[in-house]
Protein backbone atom coordinates (compact mmCIF):
# COMPACT_ATOMS: atom_id res chain seq x y z
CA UNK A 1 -6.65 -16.15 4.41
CA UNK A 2 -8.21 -14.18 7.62
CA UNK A 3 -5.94 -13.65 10.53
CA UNK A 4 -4.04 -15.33 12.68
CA UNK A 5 -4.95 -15.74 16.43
CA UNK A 6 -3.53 -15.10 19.07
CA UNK A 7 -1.59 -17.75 20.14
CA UNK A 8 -1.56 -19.50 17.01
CA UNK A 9 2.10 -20.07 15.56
CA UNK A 10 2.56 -18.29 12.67
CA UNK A 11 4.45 -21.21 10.71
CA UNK A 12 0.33 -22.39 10.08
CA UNK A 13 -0.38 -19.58 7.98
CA UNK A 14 2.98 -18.56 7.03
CA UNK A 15 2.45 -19.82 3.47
CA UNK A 16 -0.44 -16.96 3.35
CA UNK A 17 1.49 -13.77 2.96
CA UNK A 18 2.44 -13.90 -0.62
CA UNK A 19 -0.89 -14.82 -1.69
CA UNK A 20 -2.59 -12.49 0.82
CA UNK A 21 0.27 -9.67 -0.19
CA UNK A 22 -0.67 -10.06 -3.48
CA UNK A 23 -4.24 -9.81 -2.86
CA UNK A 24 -3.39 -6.73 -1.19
CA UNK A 25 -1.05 -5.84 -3.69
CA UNK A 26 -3.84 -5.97 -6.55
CA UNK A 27 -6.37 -4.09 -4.37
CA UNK A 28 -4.44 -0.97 -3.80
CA UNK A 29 -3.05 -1.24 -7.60
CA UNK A 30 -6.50 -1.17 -8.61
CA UNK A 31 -7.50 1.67 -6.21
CA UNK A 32 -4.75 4.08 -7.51
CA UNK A 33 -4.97 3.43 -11.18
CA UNK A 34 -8.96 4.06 -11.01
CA UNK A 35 -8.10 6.99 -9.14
CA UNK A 36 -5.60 8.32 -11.46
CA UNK A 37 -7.39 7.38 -14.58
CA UNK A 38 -10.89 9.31 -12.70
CA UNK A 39 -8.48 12.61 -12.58
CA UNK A 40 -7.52 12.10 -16.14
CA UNK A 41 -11.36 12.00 -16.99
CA UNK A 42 -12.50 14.34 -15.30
CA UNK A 43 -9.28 16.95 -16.18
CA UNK A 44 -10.56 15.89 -19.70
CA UNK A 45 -7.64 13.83 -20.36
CA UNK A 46 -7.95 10.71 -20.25
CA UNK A 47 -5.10 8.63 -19.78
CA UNK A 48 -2.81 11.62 -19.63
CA UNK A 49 -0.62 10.67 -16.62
CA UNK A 50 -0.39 7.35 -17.90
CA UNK A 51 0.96 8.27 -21.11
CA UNK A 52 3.13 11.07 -19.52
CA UNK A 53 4.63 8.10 -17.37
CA UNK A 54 5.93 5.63 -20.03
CA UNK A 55 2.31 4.59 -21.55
CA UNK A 56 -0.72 2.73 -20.61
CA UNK A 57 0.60 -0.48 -20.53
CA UNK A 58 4.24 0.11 -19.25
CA UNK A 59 3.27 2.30 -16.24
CA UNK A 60 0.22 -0.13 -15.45
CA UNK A 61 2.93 -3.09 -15.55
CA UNK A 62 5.18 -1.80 -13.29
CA UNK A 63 2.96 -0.40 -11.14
CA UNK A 64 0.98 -3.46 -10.36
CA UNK A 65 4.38 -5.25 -9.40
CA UNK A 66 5.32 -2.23 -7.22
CA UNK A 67 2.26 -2.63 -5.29
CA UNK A 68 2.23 -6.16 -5.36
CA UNK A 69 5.70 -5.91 -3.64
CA UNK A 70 4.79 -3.79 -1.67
CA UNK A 71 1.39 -5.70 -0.72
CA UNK A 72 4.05 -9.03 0.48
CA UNK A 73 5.92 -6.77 2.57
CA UNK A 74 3.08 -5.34 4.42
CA UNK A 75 1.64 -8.43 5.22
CA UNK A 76 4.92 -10.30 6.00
CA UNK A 77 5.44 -7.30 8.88
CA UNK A 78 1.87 -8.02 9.79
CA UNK A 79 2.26 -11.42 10.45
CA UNK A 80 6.06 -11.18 11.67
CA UNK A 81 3.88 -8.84 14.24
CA UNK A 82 2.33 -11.68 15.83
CA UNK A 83 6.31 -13.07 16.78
CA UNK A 84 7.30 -10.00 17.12
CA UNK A 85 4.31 -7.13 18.07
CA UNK A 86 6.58 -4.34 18.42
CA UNK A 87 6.92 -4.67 14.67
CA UNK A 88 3.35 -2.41 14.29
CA UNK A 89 5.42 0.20 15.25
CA UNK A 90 8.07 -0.02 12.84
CA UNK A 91 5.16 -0.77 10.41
CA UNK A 92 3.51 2.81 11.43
CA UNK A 93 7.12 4.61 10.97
CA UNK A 94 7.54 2.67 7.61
CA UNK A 95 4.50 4.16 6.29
CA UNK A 96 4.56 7.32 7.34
CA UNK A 97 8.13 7.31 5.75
CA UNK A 98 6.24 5.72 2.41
CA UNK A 99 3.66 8.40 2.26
CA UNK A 100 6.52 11.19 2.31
CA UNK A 101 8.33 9.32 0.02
CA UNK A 102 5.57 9.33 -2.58
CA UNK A 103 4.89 13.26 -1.74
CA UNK A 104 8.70 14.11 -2.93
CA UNK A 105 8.45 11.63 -5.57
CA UNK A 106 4.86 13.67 -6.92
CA UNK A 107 6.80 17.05 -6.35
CA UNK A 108 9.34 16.24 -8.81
CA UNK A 109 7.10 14.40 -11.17
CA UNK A 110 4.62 17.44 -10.80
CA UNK A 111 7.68 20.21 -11.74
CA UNK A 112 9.30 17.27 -14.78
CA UNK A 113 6.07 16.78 -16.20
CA UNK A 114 2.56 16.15 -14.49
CA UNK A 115 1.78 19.67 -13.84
CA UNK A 116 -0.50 20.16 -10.78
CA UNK A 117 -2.78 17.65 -11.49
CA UNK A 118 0.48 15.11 -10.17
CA UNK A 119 -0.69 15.89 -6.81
CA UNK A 120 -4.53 15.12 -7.03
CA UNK A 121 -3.67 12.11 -9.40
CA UNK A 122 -0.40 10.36 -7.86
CA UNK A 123 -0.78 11.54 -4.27
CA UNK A 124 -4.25 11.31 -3.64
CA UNK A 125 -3.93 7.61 -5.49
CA UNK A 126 -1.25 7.00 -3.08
CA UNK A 127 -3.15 7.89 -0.26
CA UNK A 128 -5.92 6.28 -1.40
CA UNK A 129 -4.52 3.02 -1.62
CA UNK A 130 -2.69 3.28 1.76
CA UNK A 131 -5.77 3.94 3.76
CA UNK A 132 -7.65 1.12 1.44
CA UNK A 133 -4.18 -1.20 2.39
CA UNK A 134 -5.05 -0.17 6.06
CA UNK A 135 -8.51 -0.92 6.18
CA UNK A 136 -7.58 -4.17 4.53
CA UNK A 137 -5.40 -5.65 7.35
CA UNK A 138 -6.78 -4.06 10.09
CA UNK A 139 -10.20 -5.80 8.82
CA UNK A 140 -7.66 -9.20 8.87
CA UNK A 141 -5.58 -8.52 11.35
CA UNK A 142 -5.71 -7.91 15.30
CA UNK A 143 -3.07 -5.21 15.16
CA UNK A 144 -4.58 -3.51 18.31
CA UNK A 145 -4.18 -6.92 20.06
CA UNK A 146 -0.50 -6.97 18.84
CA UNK A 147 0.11 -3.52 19.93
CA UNK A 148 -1.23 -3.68 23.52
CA UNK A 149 0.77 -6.90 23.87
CA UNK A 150 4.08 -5.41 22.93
CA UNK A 151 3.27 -2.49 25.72
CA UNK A 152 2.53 -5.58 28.35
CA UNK A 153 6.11 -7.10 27.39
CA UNK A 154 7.63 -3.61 28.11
């Protein structure tokens, strides 16, 4: 599933991104819900957010499809970035505009329900996983190479 050269059409690995989205998808899943459930533990609660969030298995459901989701669309802007290498850019504003998504959603879980712990537990999961997500594709991916060439086309 590694990444696609330069120069290489993308309709050879096209058939990659849902599989490698939801690769990616399962990795940061994984990363925030050990995160979370780590909080929980160490707050002396286990499974508290969970349970506070519709249950252990409802909230893990849903949020391993969220992130699996999202996984397909990060790596379908990754490789429409080899078309297209302006697209890092709007990948950088997207998640930037993800991450303060997920802050407002923590503030009003934090002030419904969660408490102050909403913000070491959801956020720092959420960050967690994004960094993890970029580590993941920029490991895969030659975003740099993208980048520079959509500053030569300017």
């Amino acid at each position: 599933m590694g990444s696609v050269p330069l120069g290489q059409s993308l309709a050879t690995c096209s058939h990659h991104t849902r599989a490698e989205g939801v690769r990616l998808g399962l990795i940061m899943a994984t990363v925030t819900w050990l995160w979370v459930f780590g909080v929980d533990l160490v707050g002396g609660e286990p499974l508290r957010t969970f349970t506070l969030l519709g249950g252990v298995f409802v909230f893990t459901v849903a949020h391993v499809l969220l992130n699996i989701l999202y996984g397909i669309a990060l790596v379908s802007v990754v490789h429409g970035a080899e078309r297209e290498p302006s697209l890092v850019i709007g990948l950088t504003f997207c998640l930037i505009t993800f991450e303060g998504a997920a802050a407002m959603l923590t503030g009003l879980l934090a002030e419904a329900s969660l408490g102050r712990s909403a913000w070491l537990a959801l956020f720092g999961g959420n960050v967690l996983a994004t960094i993890t997500a970029a580590l993941v594709i920029f490991r895969e991916h030659p975003l740099g190479a993208y980048l520079r060439r959509a500053e030569d086309e300017r």
